[in-house]
C-alpha atoms as a PDB file:
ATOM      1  CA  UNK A   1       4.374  35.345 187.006  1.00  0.00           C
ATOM      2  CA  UNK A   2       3.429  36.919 183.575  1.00  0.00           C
ATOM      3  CA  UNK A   3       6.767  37.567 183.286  1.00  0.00           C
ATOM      4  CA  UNK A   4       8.643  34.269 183.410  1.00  0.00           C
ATOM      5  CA  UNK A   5       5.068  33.144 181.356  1.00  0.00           C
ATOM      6  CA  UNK A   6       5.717  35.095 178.669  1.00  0.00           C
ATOM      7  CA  UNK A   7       9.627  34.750 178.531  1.00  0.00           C
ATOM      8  CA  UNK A   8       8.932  30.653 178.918  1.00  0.00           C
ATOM      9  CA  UNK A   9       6.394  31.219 176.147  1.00  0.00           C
ATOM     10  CA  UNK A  10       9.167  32.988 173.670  1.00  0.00           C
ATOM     11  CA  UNK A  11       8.545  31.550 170.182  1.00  0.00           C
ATOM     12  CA  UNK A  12      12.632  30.903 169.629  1.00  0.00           C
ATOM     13  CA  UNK A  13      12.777  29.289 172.852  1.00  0.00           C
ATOM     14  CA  UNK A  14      10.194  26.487 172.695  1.00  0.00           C
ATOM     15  CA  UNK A  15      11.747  25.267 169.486  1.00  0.00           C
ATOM     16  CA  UNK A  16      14.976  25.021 170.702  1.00  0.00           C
ATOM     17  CA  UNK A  17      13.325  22.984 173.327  1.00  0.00           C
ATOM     18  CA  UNK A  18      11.157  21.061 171.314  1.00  0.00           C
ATOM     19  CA  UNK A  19      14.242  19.779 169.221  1.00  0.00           C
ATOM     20  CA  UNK A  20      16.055  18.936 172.577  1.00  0.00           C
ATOM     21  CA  UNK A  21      13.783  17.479 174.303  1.00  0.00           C
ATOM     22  CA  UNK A  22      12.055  15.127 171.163  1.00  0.00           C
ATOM     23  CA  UNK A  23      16.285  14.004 170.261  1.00  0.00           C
ATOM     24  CA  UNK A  24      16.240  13.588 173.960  1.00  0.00           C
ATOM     25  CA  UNK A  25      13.104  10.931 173.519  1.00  0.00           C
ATOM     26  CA  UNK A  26      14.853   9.444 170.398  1.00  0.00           C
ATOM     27  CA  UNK A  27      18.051   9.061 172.106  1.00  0.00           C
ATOM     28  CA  UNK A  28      16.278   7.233 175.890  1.00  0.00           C
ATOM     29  CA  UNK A  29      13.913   4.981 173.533  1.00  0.00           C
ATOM     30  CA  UNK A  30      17.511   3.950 171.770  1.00  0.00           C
ATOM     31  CA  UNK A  31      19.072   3.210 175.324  1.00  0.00           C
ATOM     32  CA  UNK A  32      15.790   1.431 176.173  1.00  0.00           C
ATOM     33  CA  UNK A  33      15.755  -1.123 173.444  1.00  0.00           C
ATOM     34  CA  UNK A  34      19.050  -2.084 173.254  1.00  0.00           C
ATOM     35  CA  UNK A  35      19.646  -5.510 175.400  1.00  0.00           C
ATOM     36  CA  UNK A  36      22.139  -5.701 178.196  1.00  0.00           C
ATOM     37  CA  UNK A  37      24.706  -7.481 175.914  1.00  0.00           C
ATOM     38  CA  UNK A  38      25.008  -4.315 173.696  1.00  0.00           C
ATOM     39  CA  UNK A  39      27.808  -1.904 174.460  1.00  0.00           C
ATOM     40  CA  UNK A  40      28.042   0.414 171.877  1.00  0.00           C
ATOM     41  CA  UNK A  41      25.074   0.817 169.219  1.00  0.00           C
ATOM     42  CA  UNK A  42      25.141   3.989 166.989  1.00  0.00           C
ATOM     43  CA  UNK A  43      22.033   3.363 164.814  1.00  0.00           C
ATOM     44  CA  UNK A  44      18.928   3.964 166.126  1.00  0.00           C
ATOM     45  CA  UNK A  45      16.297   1.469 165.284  1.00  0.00           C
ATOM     46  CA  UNK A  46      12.739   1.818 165.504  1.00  0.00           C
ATOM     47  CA  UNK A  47      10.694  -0.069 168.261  1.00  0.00           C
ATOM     48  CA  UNK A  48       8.076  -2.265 166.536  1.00  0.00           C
ATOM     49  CA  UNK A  49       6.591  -3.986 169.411  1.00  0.00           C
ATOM     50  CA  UNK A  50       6.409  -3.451 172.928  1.00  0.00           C
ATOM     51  CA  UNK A  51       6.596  -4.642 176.027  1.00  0.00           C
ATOM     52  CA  UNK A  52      10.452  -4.636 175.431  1.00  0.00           C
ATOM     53  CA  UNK A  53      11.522  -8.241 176.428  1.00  0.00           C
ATOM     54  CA  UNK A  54      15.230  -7.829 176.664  1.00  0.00           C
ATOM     55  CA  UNK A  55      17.065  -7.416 179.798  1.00  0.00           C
ATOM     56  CA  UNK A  56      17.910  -3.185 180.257  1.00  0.00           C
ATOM     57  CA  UNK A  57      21.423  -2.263 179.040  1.00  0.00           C
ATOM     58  CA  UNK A  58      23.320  -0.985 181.947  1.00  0.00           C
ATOM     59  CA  UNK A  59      23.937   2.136 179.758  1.00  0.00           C
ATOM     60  CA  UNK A  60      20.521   3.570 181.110  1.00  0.00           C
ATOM     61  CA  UNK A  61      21.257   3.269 184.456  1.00  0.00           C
ATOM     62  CA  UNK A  62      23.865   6.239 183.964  1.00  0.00           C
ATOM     63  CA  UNK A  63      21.252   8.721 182.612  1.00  0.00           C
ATOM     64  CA  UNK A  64      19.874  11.235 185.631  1.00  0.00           C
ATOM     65  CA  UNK A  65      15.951  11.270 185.984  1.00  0.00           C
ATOM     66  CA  UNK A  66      16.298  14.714 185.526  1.00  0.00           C
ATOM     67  CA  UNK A  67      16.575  14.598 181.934  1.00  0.00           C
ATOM     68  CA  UNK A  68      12.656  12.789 181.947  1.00  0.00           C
ATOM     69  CA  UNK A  69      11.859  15.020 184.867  1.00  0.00           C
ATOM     70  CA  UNK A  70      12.254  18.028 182.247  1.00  0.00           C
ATOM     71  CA  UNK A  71      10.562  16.341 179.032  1.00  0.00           C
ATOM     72  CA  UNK A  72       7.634  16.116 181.831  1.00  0.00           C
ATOM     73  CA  UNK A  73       7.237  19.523 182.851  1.00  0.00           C
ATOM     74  CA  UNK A  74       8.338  20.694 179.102  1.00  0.00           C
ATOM     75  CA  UNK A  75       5.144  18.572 177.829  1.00  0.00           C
ATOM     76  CA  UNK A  76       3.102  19.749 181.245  1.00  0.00           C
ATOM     77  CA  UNK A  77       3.968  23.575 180.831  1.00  0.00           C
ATOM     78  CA  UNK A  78       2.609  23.281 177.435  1.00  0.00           C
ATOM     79  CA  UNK A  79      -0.692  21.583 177.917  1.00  0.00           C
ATOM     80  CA  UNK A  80      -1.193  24.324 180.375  1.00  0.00           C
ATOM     81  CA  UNK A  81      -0.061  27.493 178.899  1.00  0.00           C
ATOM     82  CA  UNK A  82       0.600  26.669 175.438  1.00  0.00           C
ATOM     83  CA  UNK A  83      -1.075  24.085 174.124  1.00  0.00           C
ATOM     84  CA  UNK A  84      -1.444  25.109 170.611  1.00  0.00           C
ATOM     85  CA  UNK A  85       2.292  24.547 169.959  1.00  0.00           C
ATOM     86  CA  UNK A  86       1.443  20.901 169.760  1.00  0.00           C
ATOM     87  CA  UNK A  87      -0.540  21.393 166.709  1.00  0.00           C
ATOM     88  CA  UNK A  88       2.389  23.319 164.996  1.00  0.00           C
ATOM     89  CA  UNK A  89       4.785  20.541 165.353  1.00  0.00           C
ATOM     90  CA  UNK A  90       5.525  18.085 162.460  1.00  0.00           C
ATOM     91  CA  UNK A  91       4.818  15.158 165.041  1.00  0.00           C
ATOM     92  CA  UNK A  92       5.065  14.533 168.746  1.00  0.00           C
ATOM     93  CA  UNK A  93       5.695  11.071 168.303  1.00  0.00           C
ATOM     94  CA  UNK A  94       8.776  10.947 169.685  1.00  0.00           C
ATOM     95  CA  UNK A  95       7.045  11.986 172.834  1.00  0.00           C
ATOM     96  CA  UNK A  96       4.705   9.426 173.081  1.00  0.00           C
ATOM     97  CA  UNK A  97       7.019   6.642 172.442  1.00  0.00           C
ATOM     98  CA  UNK A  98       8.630   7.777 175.268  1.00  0.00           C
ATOM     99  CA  UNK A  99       5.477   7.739 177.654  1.00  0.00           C
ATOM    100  CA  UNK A 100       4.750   4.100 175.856  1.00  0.00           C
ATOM    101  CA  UNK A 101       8.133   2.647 176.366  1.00  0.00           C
ATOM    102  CA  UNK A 102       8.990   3.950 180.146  1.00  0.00           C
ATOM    103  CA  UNK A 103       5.638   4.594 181.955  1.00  0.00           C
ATOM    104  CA  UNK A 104       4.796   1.084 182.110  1.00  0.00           C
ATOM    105  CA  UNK A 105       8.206  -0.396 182.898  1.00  0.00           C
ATOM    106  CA  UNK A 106       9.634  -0.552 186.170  1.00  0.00           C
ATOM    107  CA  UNK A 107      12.933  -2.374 185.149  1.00  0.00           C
ATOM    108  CA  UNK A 108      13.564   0.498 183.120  1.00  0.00           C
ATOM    109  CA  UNK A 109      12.148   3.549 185.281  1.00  0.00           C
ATOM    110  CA  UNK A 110      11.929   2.262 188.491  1.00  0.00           C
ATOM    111  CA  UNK A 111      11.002   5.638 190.523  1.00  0.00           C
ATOM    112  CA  UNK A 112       6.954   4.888 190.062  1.00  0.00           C
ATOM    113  CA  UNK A 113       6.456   8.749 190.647  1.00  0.00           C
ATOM    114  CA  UNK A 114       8.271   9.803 187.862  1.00  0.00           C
ATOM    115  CA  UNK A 115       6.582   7.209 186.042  1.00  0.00           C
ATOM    116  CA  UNK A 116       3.085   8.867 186.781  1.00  0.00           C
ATOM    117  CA  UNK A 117       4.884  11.959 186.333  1.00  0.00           C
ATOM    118  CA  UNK A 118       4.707  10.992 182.558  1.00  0.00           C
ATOM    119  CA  UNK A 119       0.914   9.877 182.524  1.00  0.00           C
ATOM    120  CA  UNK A 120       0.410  13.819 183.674  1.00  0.00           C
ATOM    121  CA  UNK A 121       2.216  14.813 180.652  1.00  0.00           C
ATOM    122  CA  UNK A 122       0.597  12.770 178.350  1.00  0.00           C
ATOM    123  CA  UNK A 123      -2.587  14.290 179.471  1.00  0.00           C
ATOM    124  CA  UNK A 124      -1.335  17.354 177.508  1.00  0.00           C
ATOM    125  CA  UNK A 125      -2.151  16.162 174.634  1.00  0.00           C
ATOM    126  CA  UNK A 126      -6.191  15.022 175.040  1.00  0.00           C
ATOM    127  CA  UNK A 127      -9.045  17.826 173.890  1.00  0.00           C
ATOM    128  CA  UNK A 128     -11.654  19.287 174.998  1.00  0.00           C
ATOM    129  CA  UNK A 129      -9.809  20.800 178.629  1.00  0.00           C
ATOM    130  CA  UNK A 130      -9.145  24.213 179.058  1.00  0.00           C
ATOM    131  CA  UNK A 131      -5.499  25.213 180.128  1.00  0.00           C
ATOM    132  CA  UNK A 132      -5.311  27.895 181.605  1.00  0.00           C
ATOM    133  CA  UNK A 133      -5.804  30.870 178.895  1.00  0.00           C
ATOM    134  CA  UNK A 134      -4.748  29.008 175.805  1.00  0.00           C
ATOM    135  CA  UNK A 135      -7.596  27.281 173.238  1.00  0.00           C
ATOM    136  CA  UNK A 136      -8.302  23.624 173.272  1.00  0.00           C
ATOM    137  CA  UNK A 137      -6.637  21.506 171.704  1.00  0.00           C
ATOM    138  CA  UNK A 138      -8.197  19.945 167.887  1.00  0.00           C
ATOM    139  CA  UNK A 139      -9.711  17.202 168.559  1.00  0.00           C
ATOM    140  CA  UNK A 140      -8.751  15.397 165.624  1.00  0.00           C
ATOM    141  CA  UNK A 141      -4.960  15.796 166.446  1.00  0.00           C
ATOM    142  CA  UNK A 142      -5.500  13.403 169.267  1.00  0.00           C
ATOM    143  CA  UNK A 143      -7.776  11.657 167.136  1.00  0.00           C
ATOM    144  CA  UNK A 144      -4.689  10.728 165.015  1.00  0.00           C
ATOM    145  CA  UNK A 145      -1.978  10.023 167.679  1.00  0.00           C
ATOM    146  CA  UNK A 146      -4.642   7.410 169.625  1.00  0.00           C
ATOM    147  CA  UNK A 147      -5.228   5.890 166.334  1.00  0.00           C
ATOM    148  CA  UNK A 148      -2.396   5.678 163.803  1.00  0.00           C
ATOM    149  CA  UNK A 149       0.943   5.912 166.128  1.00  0.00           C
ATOM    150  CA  UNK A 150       2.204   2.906 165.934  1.00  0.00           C
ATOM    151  CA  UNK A 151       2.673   1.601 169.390  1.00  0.00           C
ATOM    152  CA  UNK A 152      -0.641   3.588 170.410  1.00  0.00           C
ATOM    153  CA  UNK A 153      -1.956  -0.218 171.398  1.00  0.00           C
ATOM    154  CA  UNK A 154       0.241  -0.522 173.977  1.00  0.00           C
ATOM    155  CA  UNK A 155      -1.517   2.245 176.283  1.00  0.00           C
ATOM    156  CA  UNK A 156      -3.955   0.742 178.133  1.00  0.00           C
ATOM    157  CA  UNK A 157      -1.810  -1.904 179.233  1.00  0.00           C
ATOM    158  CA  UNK A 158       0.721   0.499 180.075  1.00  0.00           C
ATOM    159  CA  UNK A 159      -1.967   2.771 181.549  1.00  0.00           C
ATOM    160  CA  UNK A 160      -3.538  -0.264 183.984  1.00  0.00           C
ATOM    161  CA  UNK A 161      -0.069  -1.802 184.506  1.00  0.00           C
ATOM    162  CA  UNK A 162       1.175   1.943 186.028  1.00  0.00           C
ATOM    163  CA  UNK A 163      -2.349   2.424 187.291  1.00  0.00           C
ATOM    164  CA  UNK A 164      -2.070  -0.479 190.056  1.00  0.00           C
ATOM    165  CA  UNK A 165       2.052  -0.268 190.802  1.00  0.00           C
ATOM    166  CA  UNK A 166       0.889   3.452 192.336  1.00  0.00           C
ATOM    167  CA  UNK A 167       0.007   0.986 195.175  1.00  0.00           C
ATOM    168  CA  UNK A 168       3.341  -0.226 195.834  1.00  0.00           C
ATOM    169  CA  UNK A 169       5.250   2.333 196.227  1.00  0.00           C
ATOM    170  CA  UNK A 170       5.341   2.209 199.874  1.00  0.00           C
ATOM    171  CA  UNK A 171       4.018   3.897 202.950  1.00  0.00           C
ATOM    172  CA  UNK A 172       6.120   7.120 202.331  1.00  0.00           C
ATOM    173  CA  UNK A 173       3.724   8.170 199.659  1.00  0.00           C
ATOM    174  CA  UNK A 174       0.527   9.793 201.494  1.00  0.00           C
ATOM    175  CA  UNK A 175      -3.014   8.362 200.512  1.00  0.00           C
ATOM    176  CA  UNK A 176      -4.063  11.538 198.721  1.00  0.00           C
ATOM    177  CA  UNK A 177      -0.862  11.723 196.696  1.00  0.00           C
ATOM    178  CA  UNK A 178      -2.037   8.555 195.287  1.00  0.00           C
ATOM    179  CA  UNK A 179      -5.021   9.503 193.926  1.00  0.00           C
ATOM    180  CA  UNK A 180      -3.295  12.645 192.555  1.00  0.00           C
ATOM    181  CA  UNK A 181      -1.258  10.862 190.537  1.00  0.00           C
ATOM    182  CA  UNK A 182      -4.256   8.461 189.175  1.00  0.00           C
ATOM    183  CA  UNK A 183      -6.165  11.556 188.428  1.00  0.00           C
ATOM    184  CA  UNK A 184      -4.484  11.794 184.491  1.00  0.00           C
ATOM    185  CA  UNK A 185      -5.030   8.576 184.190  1.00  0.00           C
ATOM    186  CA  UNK A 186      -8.685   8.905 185.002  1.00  0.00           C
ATOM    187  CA  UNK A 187      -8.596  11.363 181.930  1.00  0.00           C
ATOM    188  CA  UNK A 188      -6.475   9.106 179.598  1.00  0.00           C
ATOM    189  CA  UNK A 189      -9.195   6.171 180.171  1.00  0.00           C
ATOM    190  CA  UNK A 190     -12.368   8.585 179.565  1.00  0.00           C
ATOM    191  CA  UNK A 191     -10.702   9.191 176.340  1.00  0.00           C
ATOM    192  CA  UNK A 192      -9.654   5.713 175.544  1.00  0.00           C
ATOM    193  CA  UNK A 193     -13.258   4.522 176.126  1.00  0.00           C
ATOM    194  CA  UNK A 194     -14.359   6.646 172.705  1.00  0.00           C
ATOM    195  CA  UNK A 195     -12.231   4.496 170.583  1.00  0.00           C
ATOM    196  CA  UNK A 196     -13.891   0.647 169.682  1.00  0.00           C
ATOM    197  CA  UNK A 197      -9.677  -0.948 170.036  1.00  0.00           C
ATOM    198  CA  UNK A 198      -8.916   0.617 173.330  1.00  0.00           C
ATOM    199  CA  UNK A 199     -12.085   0.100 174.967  1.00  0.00           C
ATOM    200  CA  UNK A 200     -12.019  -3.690 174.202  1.00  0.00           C
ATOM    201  CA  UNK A 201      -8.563  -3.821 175.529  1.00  0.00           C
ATOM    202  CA  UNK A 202      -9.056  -2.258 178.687  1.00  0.00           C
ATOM    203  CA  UNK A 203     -11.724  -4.673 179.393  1.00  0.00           C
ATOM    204  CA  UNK A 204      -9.779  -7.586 179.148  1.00  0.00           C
ATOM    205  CA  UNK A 205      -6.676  -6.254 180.871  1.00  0.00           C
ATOM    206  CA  UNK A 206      -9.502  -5.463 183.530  1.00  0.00           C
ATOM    207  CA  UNK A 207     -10.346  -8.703 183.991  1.00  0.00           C
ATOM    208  CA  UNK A 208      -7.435 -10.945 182.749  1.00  0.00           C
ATOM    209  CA  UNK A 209      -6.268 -13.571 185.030  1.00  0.00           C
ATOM    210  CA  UNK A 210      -2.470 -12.274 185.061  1.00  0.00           C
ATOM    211  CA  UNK A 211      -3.348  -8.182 185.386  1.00  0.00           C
ATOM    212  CA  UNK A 212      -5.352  -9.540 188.462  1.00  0.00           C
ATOM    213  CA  UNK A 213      -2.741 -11.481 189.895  1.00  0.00           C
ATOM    214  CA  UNK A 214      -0.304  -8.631 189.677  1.00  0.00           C
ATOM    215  CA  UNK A 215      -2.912  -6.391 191.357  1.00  0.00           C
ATOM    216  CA  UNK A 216      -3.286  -8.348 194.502  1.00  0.00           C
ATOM    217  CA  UNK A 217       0.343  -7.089 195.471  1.00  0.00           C
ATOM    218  CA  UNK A 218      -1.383  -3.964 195.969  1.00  0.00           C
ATOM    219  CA  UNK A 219      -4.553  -3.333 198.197  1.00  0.00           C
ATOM    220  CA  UNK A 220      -7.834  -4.273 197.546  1.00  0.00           C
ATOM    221  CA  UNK A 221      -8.762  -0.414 197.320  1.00  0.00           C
ATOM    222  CA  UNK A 222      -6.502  -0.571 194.158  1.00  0.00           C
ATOM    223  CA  UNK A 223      -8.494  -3.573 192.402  1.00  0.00           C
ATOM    224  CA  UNK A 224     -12.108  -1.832 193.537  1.00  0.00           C
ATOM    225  CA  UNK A 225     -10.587   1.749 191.978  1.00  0.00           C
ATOM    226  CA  UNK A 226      -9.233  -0.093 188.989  1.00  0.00           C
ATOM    227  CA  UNK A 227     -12.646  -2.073 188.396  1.00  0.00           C
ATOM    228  CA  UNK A 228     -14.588   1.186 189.086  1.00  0.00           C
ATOM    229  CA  UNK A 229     -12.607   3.253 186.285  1.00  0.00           C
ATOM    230  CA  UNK A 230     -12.918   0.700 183.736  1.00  0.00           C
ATOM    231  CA  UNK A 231     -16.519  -0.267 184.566  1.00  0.00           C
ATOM    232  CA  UNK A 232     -19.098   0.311 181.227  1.00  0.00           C
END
């Protein structure tokens, strides 16, 4: 184990990676935005606002999960056993554009456990949990990506919307798995509640009309869990 930790942890290595797997966000959050009508698109715009309204290009149909699959456990190996890397890099917000844009849509990544899969990875990036051996991370890094990235607003509803579709993915998935994959969320909402924005927002996507509409697809154990992780 020490020794696949240490090779995994080779300094040479996880930059490589890093600049794979961050043009690997740029390129799926390009594929994302463009609208079904668009065949061919070689500049990469920025996304300014999400949820993404147009209808998915047919492009990102062709893309295996495994590429996400391996951001996810890039961005999960290093929250456990490196996660001081993520203060050395220039930004990481090419990663959480990623988690904004595809963990809350289903038309876009419709396999809801990879879609949870990415809430566990974004859990890399919160303070004040111990990984394994490695130091905590600053808490004023996170400080800065929940308050100045640009789409950072969109997280709770992303959070709540992937939150209750847990719930629907069908009898297959065992009641404890379900609650595994809420438990990063759990720690994403603790850590929204310390910022004013975020905790405003979560309380009306708690209580909106439409948010409880779409929860009463699920169970009423989903609305009670939802209602108990958002209560003051």
């Amino acid at each position: 184990f020490l020794n696949i930790k240490t090779v995994l942890n080779e300094p040479r290595l996880l930059e490589l990676s890093n600049a794979l797997f961050t043009a690997s966000c740029s390129w799926l959050v390009h594929l994302a935005s463009l609208s079904d009508q668009v065949e061919n698109e070689e500049v990469i715009q920025k996304i300014k606002q999400l949820p993404l309204i147009s209808k998915p290009n047919r492009q990102l149909s062709y893309i295996p999960e495994f590429i996400i699959e391996n951001i996810t456990d890039f961005l999960t190996f290093l929250g456990r056993f490196n996660v001081q890397l993520f203060e050395s890099l220039s930004s990481v917000d090419e990663y959480v554009t990623l988690v904004l844009v595809f963990m809350g849509d289903a038309s876009r990544l419709r396999n809801p456990h990879l879609r949870a899969a990415l809430a566990e990875a974004f859990e890399a990036i919160l303070p004040n949990k111990q990984h394994g051996g490695g130091r905590t991370l600053n808490s004023a890094f996170a400080e800065a990506i929940f308050t100045y990235h640009p789409l950072i607003e969109d997280l709770p509803r992303v959070l709540l919307d992937v939150f209750v579709s847990i719930e629907l993915t069908g009898q297959a998935v065992a009641f404890e798995q379900k609650f595994n994959y809420r438990r990063p969320m759990y720690e994403i909402l603790e850590y929204l509640w310390k910022f004013d924005k975020h905790r405003e927002q979560v309380k009306k996507l708690a209580v909106n009309k439409a948010f409880d509409n779409s929860s009463k697809r699920g169970s009423l154990s989903t609305v009670f869990i939802l209602r108990k992780a958002v209560r003051p």
